[in-house]
C-alpha atoms as a PDB file:
ATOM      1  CA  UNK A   1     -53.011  40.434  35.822  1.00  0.00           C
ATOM      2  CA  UNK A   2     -52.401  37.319  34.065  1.00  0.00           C
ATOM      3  CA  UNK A   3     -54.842  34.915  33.498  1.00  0.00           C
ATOM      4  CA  UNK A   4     -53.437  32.358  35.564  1.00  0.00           C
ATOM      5  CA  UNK A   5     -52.163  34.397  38.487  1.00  0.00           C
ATOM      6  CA  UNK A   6     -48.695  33.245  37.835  1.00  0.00           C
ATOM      7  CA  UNK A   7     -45.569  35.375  36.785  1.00  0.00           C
ATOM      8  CA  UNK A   8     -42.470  33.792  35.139  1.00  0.00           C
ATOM      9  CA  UNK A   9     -39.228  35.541  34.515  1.00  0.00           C
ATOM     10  CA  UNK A  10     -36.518  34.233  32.366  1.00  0.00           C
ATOM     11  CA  UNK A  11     -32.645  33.212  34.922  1.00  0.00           C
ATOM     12  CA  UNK A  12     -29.585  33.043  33.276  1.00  0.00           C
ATOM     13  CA  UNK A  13     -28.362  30.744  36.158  1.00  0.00           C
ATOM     14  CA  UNK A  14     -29.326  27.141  36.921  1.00  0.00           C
ATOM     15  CA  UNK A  15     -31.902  25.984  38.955  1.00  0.00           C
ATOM     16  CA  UNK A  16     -30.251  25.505  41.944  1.00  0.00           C
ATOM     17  CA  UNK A  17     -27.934  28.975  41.566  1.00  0.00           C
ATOM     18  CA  UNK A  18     -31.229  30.681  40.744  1.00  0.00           C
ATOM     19  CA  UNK A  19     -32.628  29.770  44.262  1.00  0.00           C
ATOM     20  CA  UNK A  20     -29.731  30.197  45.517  1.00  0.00           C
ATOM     21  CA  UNK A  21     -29.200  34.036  44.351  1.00  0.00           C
ATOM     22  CA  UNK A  22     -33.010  34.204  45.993  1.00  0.00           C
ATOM     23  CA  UNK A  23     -32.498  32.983  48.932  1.00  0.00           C
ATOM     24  CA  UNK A  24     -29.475  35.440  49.668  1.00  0.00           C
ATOM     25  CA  UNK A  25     -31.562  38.536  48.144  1.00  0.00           C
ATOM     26  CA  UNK A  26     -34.239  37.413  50.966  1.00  0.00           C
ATOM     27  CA  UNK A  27     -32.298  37.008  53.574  1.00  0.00           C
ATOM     28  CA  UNK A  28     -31.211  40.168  52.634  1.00  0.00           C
ATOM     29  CA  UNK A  29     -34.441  41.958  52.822  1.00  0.00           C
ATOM     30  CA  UNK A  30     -35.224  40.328  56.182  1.00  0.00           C
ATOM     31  CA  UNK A  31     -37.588  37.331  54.808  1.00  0.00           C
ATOM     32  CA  UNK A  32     -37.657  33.940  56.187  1.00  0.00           C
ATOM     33  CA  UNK A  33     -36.635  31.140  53.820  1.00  0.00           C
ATOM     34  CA  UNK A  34     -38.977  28.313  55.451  1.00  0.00           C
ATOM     35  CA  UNK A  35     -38.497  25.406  52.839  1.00  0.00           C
ATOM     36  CA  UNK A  36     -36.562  24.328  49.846  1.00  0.00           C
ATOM     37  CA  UNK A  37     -37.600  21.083  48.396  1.00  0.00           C
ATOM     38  CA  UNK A  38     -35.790  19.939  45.053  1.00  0.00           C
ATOM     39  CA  UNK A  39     -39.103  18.093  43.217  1.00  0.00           C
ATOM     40  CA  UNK A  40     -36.020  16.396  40.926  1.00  0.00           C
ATOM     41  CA  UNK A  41     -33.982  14.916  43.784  1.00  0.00           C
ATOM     42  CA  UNK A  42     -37.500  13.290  44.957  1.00  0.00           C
ATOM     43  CA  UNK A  43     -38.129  12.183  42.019  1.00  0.00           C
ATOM     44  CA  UNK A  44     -35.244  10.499  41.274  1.00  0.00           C
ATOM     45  CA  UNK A  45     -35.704   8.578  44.538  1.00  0.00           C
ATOM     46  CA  UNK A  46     -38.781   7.143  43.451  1.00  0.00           C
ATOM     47  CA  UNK A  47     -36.941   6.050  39.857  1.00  0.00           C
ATOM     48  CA  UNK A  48     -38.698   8.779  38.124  1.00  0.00           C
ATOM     49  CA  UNK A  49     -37.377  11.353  35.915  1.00  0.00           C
ATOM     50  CA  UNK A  50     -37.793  15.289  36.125  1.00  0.00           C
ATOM     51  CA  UNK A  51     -36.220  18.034  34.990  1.00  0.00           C
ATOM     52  CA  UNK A  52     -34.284  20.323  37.667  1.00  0.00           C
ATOM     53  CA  UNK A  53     -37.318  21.971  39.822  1.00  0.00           C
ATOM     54  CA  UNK A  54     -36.831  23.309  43.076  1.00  0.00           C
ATOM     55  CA  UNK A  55     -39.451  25.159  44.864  1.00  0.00           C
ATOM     56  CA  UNK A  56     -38.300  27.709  47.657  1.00  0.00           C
ATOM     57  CA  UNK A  57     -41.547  29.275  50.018  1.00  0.00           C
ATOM     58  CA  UNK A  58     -40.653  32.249  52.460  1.00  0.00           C
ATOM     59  CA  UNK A  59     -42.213  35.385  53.729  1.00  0.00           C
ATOM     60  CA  UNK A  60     -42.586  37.470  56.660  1.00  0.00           C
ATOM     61  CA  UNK A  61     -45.439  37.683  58.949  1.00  0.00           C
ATOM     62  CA  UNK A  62     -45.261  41.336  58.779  1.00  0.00           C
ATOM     63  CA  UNK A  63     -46.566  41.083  54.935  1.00  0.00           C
ATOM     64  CA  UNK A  64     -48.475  37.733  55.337  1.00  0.00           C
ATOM     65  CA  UNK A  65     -50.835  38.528  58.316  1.00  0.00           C
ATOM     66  CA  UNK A  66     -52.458  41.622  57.261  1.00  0.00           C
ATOM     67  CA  UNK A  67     -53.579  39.260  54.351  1.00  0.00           C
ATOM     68  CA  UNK A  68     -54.799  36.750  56.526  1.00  0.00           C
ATOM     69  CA  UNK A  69     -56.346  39.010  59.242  1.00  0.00           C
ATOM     70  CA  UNK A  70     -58.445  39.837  55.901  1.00  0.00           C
ATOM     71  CA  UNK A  71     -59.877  36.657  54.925  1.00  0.00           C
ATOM     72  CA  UNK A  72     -58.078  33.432  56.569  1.00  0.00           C
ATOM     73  CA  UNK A  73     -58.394  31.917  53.688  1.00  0.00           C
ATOM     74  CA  UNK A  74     -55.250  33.474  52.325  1.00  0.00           C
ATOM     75  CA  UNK A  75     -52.840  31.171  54.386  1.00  0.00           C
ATOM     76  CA  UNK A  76     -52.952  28.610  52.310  1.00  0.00           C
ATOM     77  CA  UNK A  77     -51.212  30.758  49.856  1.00  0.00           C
ATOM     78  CA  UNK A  78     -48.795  31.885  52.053  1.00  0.00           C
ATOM     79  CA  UNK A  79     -45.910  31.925  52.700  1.00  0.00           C
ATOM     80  CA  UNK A  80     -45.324  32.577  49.368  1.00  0.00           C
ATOM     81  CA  UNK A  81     -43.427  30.231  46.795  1.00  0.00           C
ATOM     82  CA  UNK A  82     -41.262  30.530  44.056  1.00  0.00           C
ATOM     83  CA  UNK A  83     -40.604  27.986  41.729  1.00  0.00           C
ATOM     84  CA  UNK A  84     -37.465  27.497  39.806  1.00  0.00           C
ATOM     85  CA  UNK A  85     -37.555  25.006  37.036  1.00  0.00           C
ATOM     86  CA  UNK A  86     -35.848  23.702  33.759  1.00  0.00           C
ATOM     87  CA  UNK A  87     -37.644  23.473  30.513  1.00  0.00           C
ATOM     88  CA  UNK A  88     -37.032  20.760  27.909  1.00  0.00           C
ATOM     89  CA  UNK A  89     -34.671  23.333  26.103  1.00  0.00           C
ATOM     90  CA  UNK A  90     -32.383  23.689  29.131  1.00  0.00           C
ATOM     91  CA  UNK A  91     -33.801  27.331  29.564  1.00  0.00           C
ATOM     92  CA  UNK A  92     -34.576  27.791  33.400  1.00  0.00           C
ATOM     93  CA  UNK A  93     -37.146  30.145  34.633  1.00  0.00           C
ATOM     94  CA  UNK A  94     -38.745  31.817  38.140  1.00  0.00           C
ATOM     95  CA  UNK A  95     -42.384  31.588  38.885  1.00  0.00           C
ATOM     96  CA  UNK A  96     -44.358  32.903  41.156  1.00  0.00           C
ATOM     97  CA  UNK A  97     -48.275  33.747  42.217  1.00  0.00           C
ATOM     98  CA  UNK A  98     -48.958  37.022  41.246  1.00  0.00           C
ATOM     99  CA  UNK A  99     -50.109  39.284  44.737  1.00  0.00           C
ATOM    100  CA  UNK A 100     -53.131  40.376  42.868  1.00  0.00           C
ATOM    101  CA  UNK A 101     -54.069  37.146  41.784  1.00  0.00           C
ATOM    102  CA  UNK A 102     -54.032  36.055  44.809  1.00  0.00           C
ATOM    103  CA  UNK A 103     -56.270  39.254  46.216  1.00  0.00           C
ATOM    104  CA  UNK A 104     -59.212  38.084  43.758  1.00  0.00           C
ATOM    105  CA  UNK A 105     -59.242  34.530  44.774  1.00  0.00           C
ATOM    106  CA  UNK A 106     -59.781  35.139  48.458  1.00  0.00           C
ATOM    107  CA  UNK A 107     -61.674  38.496  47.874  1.00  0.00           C
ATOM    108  CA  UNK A 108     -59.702  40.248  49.717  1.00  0.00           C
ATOM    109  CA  UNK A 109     -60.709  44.157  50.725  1.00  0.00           C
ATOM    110  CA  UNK A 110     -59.041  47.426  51.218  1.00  0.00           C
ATOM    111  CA  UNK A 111     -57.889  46.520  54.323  1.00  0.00           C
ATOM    112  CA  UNK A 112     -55.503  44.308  53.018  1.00  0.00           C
ATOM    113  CA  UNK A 113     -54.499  46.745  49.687  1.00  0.00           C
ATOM    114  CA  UNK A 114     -51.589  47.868  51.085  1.00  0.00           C
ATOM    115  CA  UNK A 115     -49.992  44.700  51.915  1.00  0.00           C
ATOM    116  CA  UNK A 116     -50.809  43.052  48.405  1.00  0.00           C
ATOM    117  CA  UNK A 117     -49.246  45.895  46.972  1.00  0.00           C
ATOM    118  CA  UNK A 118     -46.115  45.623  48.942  1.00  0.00           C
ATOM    119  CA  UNK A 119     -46.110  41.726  48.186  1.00  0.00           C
ATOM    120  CA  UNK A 120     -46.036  42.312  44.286  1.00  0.00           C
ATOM    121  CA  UNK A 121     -43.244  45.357  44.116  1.00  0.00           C
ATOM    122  CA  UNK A 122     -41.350  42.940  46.679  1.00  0.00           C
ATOM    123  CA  UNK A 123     -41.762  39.883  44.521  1.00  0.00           C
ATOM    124  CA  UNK A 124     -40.761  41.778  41.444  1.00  0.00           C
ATOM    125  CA  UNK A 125     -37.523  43.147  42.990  1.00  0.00           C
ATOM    126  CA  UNK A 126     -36.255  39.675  44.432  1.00  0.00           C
ATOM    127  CA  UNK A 127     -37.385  38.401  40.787  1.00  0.00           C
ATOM    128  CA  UNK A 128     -35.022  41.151  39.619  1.00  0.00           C
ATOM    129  CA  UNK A 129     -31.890  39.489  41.683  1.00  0.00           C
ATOM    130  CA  UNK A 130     -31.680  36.286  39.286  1.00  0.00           C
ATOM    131  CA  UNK A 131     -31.684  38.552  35.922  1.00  0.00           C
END
């Protein structure tokens, strides 16, 4: 686990390609895309500047509730969210909470195990669909 609970993988594809090569790998395993907001485009309408950065949040509530009927708590991690962003070198990246970061900060139990497992080897595949 990393020390900050987040997980960032390396896209050869732009921002927006990058969420968009998500969003049709989670449609494709059955997830809900609930939200894409492009942090950029807003800024830019309030005259600021920003880098490309577009956050995408999906799930299912199939993998979300078990976490939830656990400690409540957990929603306001969920549905999860993946951000794609550029860095100052033009390099864009994926990141994302890391399942078993977010297990330790709402102490969730056993009951919940399986589903935080099935959340990170999910996560990791979709990750896999922007390499």
């Amino acid at each position: 686990m990393s020390n900050n609970g987040l997980i960032t993988v390396a896209s050869k594809y732009s921002v927006s390609e990058t969420l968009d090569r998500l969003t049709a790998a989670l449609t494709q395993a059955g997830l809900r895309v609930f939200a894409r907001i492009d942090h950029a485009g807003g800024a830019e309408e309030a005259g600021l500047a920003l880098r490309p950065t577009e956050l995408l949040i999906f799930g299912n509530p199939r993998g979300g509730t078990p976490l939830m009927q656990d400690k409540q708590t957990a929603g306001i991690d969920l549905p999860v969210k993946a951000l794609a962003w550029e860095d100052e070198k033009g390099s864009v990246w994926l990141t994302y909470n890391e399942a078993a970061w977010l297990a330790t900060r709402h102490g969730l139990g056993e009951s919940s195990k399986n589903a935080v497992e099935a959340m990170e080897a999910g996560l990791a595949r979709l990750a896999a669909s922007i390499e």
